[in-house]
C-alpha atoms as a PDB file:
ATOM      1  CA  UNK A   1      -7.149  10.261 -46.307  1.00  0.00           C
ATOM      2  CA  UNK A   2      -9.806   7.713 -46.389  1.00  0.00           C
ATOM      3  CA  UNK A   3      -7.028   4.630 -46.603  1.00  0.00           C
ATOM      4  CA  UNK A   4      -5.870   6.715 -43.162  1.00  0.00           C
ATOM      5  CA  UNK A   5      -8.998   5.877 -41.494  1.00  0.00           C
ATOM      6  CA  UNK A   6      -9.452   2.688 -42.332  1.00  0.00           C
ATOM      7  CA  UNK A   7      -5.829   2.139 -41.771  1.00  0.00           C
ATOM      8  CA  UNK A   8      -6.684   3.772 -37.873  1.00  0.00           C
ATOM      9  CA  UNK A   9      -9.960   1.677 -37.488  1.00  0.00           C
ATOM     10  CA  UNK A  10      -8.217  -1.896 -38.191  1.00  0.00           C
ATOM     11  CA  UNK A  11      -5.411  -0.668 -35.636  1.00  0.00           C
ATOM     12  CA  UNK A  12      -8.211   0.479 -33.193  1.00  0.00           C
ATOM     13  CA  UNK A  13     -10.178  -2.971 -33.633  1.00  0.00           C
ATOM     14  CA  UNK A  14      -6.852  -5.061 -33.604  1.00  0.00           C
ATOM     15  CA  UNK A  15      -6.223  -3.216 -30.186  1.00  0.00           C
ATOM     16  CA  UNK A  16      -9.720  -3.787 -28.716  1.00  0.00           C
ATOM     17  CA  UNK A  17      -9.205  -7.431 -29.763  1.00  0.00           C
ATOM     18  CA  UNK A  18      -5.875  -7.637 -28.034  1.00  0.00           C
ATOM     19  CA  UNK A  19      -7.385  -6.098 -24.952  1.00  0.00           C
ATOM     20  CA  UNK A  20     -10.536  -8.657 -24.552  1.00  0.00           C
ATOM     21  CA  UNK A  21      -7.653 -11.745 -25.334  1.00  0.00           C
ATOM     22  CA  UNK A  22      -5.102 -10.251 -22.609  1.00  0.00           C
ATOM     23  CA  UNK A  23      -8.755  -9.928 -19.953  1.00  0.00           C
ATOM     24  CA  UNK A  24      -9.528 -13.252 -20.951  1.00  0.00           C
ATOM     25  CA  UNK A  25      -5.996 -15.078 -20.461  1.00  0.00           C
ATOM     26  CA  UNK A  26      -5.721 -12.558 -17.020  1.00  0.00           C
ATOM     27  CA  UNK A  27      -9.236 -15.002 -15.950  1.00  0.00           C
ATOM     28  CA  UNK A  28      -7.918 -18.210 -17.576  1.00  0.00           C
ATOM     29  CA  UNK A  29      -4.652 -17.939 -15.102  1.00  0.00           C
ATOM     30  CA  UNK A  30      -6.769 -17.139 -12.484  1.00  0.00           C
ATOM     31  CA  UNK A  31      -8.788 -19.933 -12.781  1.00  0.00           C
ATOM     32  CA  UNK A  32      -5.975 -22.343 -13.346  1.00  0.00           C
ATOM     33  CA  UNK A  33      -4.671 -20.884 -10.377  1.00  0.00           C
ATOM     34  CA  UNK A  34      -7.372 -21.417  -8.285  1.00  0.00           C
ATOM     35  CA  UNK A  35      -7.688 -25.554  -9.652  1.00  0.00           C
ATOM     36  CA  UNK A  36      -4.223 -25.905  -9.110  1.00  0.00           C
ATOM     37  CA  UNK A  37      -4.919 -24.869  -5.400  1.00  0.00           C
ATOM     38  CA  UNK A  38      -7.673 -27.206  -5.303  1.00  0.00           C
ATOM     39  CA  UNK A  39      -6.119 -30.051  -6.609  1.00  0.00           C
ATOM     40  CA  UNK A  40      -3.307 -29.497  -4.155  1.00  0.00           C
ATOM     41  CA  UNK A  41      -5.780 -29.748  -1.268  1.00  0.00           C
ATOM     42  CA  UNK A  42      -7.632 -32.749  -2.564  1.00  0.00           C
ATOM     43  CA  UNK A  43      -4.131 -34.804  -2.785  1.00  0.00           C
ATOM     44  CA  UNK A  44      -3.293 -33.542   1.048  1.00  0.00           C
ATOM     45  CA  UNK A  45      -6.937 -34.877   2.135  1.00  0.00           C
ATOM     46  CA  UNK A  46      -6.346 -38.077   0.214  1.00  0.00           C
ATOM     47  CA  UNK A  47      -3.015 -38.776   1.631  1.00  0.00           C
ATOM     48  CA  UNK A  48      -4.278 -38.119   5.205  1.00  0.00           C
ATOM     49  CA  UNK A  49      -7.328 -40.752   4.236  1.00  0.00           C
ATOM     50  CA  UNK A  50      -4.801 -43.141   3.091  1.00  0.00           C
ATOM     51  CA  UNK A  51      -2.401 -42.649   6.255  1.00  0.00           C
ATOM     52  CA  UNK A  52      -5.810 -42.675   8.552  1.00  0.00           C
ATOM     53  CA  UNK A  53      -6.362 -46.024   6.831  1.00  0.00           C
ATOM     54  CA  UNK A  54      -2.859 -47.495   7.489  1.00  0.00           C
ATOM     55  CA  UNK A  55      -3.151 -46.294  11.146  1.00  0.00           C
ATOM     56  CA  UNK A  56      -6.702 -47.870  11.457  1.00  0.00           C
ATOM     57  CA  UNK A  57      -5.753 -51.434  10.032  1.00  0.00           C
ATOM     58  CA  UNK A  58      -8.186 -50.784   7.220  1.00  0.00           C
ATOM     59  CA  UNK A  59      -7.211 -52.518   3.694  1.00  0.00           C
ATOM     60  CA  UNK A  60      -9.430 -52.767   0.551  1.00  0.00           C
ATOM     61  CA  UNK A  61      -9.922 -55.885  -1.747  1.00  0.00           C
ATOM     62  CA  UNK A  62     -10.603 -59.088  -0.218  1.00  0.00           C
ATOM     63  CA  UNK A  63     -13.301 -59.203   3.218  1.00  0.00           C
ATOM     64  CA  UNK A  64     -12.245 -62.395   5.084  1.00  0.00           C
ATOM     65  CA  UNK A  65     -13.134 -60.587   8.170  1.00  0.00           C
ATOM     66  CA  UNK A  66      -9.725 -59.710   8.821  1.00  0.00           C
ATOM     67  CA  UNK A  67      -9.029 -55.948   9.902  1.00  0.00           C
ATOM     68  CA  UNK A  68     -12.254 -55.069  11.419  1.00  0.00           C
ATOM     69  CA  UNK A  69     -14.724 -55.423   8.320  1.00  0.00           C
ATOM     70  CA  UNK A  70     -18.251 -57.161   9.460  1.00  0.00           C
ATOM     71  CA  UNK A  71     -20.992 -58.034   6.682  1.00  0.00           C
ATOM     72  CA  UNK A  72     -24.015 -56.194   7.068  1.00  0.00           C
ATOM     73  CA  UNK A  73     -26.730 -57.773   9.599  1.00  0.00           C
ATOM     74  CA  UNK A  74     -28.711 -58.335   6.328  1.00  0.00           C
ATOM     75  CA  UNK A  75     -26.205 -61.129   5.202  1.00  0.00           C
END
């Protein structure tokens, strides 16, 4: 009788332990879910910078004055 119980309170605690994993994956998707989402956006914004930039004549790297770029009136 007593190897019974312990028998039913390892296969009650291995239960409550599977429970609080499955809740905590559940919140881990979710999560990854919602940074997916969010690194979706952030890749749309950048690629409307980046066209914005095209369209505006704007290019990094070198400043010879060329596309629009003035030095500061401090220079």
């Amino acid at each position: 009788m007593a190897e019974d119980d312990l028998r039913t309170r390892q296969l009650e605690q291995m239960q409550t332990q599977l429970a609080f994993q499955e809740d905590t994956l559940q919140q881990l998707q979710e999560v990854i879910a919602e940074q997916q989402q969010a690194i979706l956006t952030l890749r749309r914004q950048v690629e409307l910078l980046k066209q914005r930039q095209d369209e505006a004549g704007i290019t990094g790297g070198d400043s010879d004055g060329a596309g629009g770029t003035e030095k500061p009136p401090h220079y």
